[in-house]
C-alpha atoms as a PDB file:
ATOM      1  CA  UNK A   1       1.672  -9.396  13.540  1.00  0.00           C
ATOM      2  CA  UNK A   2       3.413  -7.913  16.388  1.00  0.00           C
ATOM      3  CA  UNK A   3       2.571  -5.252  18.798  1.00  0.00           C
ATOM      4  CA  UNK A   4       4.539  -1.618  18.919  1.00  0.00           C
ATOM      5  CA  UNK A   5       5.206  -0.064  21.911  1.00  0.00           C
ATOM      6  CA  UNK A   6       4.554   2.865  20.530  1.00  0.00           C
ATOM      7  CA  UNK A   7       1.364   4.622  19.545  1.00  0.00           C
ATOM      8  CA  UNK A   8       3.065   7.361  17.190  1.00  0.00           C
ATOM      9  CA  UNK A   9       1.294   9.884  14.820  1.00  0.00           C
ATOM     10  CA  UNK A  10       2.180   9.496  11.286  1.00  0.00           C
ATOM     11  CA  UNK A  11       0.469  11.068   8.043  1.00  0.00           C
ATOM     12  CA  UNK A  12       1.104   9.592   4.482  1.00  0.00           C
ATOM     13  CA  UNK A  13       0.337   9.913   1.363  1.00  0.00           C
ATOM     14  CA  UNK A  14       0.315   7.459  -1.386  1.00  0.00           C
ATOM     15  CA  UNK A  15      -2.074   5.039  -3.425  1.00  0.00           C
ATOM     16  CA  UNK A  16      -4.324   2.275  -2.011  1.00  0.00           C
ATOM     17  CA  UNK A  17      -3.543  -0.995  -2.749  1.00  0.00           C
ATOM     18  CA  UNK A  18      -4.697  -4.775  -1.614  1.00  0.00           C
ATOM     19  CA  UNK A  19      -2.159  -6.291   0.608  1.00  0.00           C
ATOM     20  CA  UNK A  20      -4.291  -9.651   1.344  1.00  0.00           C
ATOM     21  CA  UNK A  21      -7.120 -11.363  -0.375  1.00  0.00           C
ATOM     22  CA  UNK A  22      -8.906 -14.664  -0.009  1.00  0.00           C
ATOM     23  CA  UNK A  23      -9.173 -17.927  -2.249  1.00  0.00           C
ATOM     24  CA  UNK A  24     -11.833 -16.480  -4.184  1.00  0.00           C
ATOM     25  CA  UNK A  25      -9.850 -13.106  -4.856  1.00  0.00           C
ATOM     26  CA  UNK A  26     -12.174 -11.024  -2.425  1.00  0.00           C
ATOM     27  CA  UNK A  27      -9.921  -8.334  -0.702  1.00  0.00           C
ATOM     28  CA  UNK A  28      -9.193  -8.867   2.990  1.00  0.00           C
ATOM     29  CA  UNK A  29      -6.771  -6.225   3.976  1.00  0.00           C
ATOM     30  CA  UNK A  30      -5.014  -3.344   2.012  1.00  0.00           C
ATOM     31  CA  UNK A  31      -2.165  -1.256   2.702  1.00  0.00           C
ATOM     32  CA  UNK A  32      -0.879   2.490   1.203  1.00  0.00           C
ATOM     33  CA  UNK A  33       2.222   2.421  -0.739  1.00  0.00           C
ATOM     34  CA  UNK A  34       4.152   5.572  -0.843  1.00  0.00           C
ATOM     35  CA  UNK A  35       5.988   7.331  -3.699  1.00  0.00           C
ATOM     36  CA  UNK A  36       8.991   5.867  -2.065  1.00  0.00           C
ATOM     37  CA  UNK A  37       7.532   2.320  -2.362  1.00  0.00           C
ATOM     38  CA  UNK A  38       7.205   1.855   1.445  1.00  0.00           C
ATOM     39  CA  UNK A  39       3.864   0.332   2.704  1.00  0.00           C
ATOM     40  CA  UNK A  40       1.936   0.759   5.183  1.00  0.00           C
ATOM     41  CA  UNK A  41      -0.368  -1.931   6.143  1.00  0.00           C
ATOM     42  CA  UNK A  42      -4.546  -0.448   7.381  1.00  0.00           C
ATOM     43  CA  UNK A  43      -6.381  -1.893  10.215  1.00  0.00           C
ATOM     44  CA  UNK A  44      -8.511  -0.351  12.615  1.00  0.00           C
ATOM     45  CA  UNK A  45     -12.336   0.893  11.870  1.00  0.00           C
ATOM     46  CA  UNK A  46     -11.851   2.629   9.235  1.00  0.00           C
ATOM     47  CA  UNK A  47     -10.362  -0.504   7.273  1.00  0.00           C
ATOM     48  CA  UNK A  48     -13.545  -0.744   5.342  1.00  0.00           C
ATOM     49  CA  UNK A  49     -13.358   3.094   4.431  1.00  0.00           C
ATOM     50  CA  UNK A  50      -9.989   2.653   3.160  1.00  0.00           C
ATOM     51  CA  UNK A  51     -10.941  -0.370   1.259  1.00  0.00           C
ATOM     52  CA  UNK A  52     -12.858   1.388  -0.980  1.00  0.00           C
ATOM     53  CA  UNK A  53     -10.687   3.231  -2.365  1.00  0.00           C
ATOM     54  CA  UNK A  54      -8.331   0.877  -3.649  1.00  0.00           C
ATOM     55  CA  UNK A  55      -6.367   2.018  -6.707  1.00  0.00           C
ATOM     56  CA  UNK A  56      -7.119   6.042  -5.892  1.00  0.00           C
ATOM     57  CA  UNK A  57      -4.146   8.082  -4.072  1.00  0.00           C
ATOM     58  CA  UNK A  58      -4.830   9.108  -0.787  1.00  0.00           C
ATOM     59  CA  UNK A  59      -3.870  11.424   2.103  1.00  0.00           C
ATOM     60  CA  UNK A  60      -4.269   9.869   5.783  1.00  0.00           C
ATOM     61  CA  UNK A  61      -3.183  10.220   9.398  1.00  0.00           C
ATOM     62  CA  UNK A  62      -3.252   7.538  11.729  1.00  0.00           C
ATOM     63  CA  UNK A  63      -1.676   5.495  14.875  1.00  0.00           C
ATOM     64  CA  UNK A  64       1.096   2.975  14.190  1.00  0.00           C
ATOM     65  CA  UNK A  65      -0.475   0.343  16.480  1.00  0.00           C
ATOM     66  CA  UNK A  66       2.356  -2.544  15.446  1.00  0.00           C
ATOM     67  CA  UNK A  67       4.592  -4.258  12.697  1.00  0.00           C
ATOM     68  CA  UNK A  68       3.773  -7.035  10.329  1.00  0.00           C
ATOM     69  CA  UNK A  69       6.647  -9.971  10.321  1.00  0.00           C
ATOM     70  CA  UNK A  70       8.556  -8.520   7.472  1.00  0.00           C
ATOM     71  CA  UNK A  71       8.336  -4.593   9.268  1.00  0.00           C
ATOM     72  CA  UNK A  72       5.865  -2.741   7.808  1.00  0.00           C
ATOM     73  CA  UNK A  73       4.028  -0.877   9.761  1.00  0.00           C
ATOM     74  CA  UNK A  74       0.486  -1.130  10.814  1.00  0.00           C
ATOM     75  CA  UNK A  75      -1.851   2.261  11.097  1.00  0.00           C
ATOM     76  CA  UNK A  76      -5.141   2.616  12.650  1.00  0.00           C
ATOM     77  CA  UNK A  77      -6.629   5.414  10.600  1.00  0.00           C
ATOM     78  CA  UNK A  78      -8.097   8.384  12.178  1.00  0.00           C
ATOM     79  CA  UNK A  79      -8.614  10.403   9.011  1.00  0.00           C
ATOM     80  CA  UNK A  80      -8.233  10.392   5.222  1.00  0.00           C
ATOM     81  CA  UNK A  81      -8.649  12.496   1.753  1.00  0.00           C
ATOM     82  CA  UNK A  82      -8.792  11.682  -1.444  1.00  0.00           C
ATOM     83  CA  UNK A  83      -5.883  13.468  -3.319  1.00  0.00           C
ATOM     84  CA  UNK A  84      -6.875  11.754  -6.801  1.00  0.00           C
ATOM     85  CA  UNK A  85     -10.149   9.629  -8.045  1.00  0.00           C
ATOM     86  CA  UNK A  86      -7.489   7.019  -9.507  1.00  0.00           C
ATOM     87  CA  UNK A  87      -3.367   6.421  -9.762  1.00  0.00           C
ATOM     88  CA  UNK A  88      -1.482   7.769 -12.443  1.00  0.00           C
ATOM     89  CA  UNK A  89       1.304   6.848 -14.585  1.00  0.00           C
END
């Protein structure tokens, strides 16, 4: 990961979805993917908060706090809403 050297606002909206898991298949890291297929990588304190609401479409405003090596952004969320118990099709 890299550092930003910016701290900017952003708000999205899109569907929770695991971006890293370990050998066993456990979940280590998840990220929001937007109707426009961008994704945004989750880190911060409320990482665990997020986390559990993997497969359900959310609304959330963070910090960008960095990039990952293939530049998606990383957000340190501040708030979030569900906007639907589970993804639809």
């Amino acid at each position: 990961m890299q550092a930003a050297n910016s701290t900017d606002s952003i708000e999205i909206r899109g569907v929770v979805i695991p971006a890293q898991w370990d050998r066993r298949g456990n979940i280590l890291q998840v990220a929001i993917q937007t109707d426009s297929f961008e994704k945004y990588l989750i880190e911060g304190e409320q990482d665990a908060e997020v986390m559990r609401r993997v497969d359900q479409i959310v609304h959330i405003r963070g910090t960008v706090i960095g990039e990952d090596v293939v530049g998606h952004k990383i957000i340190d969320v501040q708030w979030i809403e569900n906007l639907a118990p589970t993804r639809m099709t």
